[in-house]
N, C-alpha and C. Protein backbone atom coordinates (compact mmCIF):
# COMPACT_ATOMS: atom_id res chain seq x y z
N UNK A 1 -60.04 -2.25 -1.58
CA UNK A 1 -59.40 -2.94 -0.48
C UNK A 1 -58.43 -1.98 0.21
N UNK A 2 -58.60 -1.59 1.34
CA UNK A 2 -57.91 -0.97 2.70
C UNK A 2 -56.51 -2.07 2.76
N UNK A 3 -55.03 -1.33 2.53
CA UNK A 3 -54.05 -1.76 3.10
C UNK A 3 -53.73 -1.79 4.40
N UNK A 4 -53.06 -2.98 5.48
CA UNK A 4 -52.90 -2.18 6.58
C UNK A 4 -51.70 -2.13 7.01
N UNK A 5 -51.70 -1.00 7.53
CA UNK A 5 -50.16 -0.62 8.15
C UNK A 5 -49.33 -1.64 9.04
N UNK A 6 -48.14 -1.92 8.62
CA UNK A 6 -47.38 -3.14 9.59
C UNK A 6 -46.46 -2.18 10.15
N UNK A 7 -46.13 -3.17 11.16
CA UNK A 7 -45.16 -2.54 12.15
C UNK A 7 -43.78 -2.36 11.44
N UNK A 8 -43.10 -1.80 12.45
CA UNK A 8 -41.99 -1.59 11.61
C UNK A 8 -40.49 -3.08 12.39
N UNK A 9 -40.07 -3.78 11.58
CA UNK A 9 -39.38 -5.00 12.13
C UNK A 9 -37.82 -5.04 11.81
N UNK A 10 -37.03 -4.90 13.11
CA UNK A 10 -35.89 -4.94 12.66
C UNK A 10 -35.19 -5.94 13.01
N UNK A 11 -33.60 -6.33 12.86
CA UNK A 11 -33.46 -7.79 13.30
C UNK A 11 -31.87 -7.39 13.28
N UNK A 12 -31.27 -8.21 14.47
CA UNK A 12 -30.05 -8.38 14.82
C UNK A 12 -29.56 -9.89 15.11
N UNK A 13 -28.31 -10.06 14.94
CA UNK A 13 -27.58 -11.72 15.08
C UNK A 13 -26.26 -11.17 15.77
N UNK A 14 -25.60 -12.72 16.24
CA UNK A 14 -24.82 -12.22 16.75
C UNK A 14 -24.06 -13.57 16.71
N UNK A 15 -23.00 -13.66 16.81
CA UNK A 15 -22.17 -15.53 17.27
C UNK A 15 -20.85 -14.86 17.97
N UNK A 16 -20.83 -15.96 19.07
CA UNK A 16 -20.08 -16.01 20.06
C UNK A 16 -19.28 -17.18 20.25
N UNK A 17 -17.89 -17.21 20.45
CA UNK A 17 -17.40 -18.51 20.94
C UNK A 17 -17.37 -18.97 22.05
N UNK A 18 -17.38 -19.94 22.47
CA UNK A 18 -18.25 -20.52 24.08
C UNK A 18 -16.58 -20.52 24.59
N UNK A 19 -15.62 -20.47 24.25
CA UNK A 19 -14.77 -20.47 24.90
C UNK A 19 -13.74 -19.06 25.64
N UNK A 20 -14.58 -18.23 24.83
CA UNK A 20 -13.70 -16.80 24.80
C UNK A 20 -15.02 -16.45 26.30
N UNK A 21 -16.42 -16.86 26.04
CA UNK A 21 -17.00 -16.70 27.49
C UNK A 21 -16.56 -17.45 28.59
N UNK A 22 -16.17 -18.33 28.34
CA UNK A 22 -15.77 -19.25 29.36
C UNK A 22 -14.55 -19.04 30.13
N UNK A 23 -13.20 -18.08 29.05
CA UNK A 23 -12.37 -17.56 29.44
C UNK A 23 -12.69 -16.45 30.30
N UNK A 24 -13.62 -15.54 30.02
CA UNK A 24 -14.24 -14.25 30.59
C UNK A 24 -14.45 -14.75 32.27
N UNK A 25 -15.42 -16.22 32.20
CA UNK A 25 -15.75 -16.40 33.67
C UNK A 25 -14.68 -17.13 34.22
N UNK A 26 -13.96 -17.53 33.81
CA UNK A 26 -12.64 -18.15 34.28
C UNK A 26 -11.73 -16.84 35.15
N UNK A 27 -11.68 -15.94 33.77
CA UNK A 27 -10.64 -15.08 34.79
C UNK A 27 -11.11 -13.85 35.81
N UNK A 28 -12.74 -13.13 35.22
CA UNK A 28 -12.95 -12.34 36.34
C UNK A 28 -14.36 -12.69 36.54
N UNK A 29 -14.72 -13.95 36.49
CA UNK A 29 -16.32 -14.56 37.00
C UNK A 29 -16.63 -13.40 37.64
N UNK A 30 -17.22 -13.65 38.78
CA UNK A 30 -18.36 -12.54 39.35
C UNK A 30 -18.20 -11.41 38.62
N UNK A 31 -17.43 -10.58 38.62
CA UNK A 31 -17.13 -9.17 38.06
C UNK A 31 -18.09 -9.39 36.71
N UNK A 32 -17.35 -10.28 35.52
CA UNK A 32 -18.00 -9.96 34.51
C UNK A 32 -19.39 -11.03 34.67
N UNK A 33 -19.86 -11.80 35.30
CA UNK A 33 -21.13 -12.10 35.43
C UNK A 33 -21.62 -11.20 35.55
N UNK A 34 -22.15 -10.51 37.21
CA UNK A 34 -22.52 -8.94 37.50
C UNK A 34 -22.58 -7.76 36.79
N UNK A 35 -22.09 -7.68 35.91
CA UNK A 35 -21.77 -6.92 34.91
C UNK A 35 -22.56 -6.84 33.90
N UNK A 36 -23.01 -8.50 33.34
CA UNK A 36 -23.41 -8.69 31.97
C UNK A 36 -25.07 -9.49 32.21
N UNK A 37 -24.94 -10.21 33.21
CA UNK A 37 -26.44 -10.96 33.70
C UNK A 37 -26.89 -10.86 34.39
N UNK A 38 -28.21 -10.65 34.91
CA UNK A 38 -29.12 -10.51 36.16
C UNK A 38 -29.02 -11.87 37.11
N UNK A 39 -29.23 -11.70 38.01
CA UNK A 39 -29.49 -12.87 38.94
C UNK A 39 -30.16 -13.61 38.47
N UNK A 40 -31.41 -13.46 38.12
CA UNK A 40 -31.85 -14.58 37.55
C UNK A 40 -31.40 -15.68 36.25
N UNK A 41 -30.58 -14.63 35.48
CA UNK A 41 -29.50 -15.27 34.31
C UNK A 41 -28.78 -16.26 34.89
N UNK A 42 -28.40 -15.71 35.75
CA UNK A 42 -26.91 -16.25 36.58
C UNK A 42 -27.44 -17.35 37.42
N UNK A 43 -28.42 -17.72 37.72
CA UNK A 43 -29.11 -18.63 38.23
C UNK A 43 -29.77 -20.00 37.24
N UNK A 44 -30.02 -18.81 36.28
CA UNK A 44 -30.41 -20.21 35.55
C UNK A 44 -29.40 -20.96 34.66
N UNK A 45 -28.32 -20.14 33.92
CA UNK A 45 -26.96 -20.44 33.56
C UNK A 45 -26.28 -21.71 34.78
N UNK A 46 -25.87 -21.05 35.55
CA UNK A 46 -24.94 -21.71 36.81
C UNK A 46 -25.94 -22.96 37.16
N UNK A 47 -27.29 -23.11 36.52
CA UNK A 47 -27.83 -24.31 37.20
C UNK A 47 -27.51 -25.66 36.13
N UNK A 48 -26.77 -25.38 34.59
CA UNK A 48 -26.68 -25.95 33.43
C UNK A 48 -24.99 -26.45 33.64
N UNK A 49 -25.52 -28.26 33.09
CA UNK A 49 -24.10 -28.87 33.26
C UNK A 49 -22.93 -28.30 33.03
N UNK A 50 -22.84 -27.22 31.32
CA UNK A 50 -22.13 -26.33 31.20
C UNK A 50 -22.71 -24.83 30.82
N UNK A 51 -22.46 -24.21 32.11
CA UNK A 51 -22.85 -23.21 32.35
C UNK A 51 -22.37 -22.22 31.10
N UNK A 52 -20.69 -22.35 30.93
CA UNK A 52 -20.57 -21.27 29.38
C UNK A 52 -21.40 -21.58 28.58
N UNK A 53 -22.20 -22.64 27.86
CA UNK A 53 -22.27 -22.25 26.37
C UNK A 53 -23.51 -21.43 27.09
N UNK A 54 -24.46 -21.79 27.85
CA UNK A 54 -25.65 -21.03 28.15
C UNK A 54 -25.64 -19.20 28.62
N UNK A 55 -24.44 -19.24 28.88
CA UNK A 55 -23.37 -17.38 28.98
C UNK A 55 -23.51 -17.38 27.57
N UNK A 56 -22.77 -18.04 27.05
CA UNK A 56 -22.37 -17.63 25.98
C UNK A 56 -23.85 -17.38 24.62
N UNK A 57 -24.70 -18.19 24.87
CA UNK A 57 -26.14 -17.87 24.11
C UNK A 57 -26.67 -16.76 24.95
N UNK A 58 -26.78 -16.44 26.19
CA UNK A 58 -27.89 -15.26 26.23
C UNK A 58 -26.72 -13.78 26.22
N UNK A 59 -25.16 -14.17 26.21
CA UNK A 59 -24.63 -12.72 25.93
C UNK A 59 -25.12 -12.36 23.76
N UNK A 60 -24.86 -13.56 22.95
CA UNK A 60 -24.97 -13.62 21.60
C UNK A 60 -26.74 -12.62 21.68
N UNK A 61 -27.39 -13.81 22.60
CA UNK A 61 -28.89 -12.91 22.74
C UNK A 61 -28.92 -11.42 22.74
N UNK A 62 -27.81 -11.23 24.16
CA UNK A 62 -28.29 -9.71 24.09
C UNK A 62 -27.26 -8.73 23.23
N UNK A 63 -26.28 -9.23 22.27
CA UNK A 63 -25.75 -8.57 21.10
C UNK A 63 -27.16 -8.25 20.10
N UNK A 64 -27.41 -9.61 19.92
CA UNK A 64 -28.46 -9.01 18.65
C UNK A 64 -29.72 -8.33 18.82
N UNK A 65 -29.92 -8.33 20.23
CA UNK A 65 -30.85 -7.71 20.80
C UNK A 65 -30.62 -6.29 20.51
N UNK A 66 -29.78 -5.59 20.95
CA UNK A 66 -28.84 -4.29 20.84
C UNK A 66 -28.75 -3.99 19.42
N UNK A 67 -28.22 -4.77 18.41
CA UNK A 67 -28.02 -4.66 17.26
C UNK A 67 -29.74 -4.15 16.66
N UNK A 68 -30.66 -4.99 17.00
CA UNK A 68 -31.84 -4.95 16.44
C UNK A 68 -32.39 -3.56 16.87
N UNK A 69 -32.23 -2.66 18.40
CA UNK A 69 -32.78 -2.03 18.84
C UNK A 69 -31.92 -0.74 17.99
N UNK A 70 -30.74 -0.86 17.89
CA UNK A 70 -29.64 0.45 17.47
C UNK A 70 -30.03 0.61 16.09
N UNK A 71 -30.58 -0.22 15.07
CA UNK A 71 -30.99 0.03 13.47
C UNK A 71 -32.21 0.48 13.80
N UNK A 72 -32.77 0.30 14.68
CA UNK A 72 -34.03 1.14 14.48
C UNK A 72 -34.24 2.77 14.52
N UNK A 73 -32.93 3.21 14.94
CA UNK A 73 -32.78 4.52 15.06
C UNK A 73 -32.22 4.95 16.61
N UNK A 74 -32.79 3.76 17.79
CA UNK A 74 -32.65 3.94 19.11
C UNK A 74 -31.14 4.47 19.20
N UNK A 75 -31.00 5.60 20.12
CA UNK A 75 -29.55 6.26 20.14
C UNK A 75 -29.06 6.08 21.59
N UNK A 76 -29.81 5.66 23.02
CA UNK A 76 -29.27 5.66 23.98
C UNK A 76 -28.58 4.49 24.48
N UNK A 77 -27.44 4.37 24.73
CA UNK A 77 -26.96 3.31 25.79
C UNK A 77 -28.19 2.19 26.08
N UNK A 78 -27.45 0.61 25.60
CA UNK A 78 -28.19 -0.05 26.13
C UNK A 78 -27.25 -0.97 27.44
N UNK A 79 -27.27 -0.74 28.90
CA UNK A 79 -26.32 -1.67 29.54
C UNK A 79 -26.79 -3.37 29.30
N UNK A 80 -26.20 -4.21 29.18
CA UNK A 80 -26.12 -5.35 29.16
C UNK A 80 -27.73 -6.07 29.97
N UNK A 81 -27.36 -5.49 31.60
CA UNK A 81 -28.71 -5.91 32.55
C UNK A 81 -29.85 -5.48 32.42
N UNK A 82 -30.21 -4.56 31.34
CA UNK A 82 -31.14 -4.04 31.35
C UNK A 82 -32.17 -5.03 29.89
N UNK A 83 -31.33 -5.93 29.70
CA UNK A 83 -31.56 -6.90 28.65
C UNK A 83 -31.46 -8.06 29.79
N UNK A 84 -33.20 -8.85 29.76
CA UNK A 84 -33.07 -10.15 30.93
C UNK A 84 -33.66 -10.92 29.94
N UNK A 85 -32.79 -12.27 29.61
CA UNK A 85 -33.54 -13.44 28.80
C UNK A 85 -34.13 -14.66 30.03
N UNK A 86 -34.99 -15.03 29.84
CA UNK A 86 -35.22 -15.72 31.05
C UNK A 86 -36.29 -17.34 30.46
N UNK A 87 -36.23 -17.89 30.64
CA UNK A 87 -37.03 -19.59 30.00
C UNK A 87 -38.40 -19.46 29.84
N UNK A 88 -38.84 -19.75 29.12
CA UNK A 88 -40.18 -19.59 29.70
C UNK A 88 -40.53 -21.27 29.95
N UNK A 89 -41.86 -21.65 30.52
CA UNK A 89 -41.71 -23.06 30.82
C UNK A 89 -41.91 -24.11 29.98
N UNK A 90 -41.90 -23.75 28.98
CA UNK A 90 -41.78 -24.84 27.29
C UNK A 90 -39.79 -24.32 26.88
N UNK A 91 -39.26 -23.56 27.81
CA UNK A 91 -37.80 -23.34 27.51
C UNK A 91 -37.36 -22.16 26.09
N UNK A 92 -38.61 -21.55 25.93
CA UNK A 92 -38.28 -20.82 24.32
C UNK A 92 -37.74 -19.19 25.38
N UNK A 93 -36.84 -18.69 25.12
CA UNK A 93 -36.17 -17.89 25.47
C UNK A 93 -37.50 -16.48 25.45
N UNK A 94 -37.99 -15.77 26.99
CA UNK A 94 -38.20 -14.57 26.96
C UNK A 94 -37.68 -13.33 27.28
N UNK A 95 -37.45 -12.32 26.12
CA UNK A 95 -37.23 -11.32 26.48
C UNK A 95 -37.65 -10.08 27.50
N UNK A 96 -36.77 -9.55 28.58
CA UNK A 96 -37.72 -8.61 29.44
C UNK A 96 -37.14 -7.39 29.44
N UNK A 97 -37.28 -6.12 28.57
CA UNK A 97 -36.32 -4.61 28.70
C UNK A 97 -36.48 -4.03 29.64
N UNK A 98 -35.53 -3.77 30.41
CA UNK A 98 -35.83 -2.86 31.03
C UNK A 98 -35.44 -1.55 31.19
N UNK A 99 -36.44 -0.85 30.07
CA UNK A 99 -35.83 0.44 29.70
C UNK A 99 -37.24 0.51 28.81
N UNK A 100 -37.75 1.79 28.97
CA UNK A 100 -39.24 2.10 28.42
C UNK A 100 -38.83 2.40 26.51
N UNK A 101 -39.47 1.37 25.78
CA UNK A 101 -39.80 1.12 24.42
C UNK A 101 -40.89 0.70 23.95
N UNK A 102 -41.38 1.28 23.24
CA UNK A 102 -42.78 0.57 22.85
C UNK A 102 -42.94 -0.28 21.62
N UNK A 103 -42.80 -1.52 21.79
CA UNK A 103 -42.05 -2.50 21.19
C UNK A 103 -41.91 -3.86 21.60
N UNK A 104 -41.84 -5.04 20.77
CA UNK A 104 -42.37 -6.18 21.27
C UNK A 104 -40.44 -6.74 20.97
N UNK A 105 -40.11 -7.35 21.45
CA UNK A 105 -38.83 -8.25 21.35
C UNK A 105 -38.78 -9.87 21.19
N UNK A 106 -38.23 -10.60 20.31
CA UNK A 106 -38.16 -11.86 20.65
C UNK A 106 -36.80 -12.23 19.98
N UNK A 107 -36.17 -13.46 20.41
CA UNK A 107 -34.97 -14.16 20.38
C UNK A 107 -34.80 -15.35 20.28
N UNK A 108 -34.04 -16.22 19.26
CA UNK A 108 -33.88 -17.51 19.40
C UNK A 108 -32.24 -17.51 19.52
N UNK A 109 -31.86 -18.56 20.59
CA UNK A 109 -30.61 -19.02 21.08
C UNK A 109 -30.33 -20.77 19.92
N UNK A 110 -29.01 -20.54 19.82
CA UNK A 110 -28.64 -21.53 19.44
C UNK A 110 -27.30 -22.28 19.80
N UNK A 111 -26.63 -23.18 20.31
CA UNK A 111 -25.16 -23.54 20.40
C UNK A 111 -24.54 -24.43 19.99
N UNK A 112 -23.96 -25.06 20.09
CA UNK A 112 -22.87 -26.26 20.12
C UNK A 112 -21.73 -25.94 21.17
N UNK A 113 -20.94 -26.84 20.94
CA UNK A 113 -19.72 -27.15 22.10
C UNK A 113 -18.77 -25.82 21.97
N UNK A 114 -18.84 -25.39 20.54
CA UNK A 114 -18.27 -24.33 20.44
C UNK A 114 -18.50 -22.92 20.18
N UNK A 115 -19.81 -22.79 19.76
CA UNK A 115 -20.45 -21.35 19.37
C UNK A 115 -21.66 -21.13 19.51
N UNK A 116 -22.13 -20.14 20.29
CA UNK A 116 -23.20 -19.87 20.07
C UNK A 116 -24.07 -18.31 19.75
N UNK A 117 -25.29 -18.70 19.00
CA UNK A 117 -25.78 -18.14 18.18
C UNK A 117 -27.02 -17.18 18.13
N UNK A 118 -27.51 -15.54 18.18
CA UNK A 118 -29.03 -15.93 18.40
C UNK A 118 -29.10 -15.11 17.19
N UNK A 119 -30.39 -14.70 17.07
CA UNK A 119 -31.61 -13.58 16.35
C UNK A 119 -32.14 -12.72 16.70
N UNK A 120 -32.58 -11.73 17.09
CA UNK A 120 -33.67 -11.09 17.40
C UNK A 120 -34.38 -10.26 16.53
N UNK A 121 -36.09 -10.48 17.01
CA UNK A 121 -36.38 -9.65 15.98
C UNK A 121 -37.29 -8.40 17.10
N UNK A 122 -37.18 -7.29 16.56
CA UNK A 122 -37.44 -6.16 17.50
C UNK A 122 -38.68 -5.75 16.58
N UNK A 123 -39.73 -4.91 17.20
CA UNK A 123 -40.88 -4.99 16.19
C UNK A 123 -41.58 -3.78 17.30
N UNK A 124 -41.36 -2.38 16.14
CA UNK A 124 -41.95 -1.51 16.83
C UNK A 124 -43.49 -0.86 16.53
N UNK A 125 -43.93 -0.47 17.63
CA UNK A 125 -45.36 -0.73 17.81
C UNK A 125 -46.13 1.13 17.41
């Protein structure tokens, strides 16, 4: 029997308090929106009754995103925008890099009123 080679899988987490984001857009909104989410983030966030906790899950997203990509050995700068979480239309969070890796990404978001939470698992190809 032939073994077969698996990819190699790394994984990052992250928790955030929905209020320390909420403080963030409170005191320099646009700046640190622009900064940290793509338009389309910022669109789909700002369209949610409360827009922090949904900041506050796709910034947790793109911590562990980062976390997952930096154990793998990856050494360059990752900016924030270059990490886009975006719905897909059943709502399960997709990842989009934009920054050449050859490598599959996925993420689960989690919150409450006060924290929120994700995973990622990075899985190189």
């Amino acid at each position: 029997m032939k073994l077969m080679e698996l990819p190699n899988f790394f994984i990052g987490t992250d928790i955030v308090e929905v209020d320390r984001i909420n403080k963030l857009l409170l005191r320099s909104g646009e700046l640190f929106k622009n900064r940290v989410f793509t338009s389309l983030e910022q669109k789909y966030c700002d369209s949610k009754s409360s827009p922090s906790i949904h900041y506050a899950g796709r910034f947790a997203a793109k911590e562990s995103i980062i976390k997952a990509v930096k154990s793998s050995g990856y050494k360059n700068p990752i900016p924030f925008k270059d990490i886009e979480i975006l719905p897909s239309n059943s709502g399960v969070p997709i990842v989009d890099l934009h920054f050449k890796l050859e490598c599959e990404c996925r993420v689960s978001i989690s919150h409450t009123e006060s924290h929120a939470t994700a995973t990622a698992l990075y899985i190189q190809k």
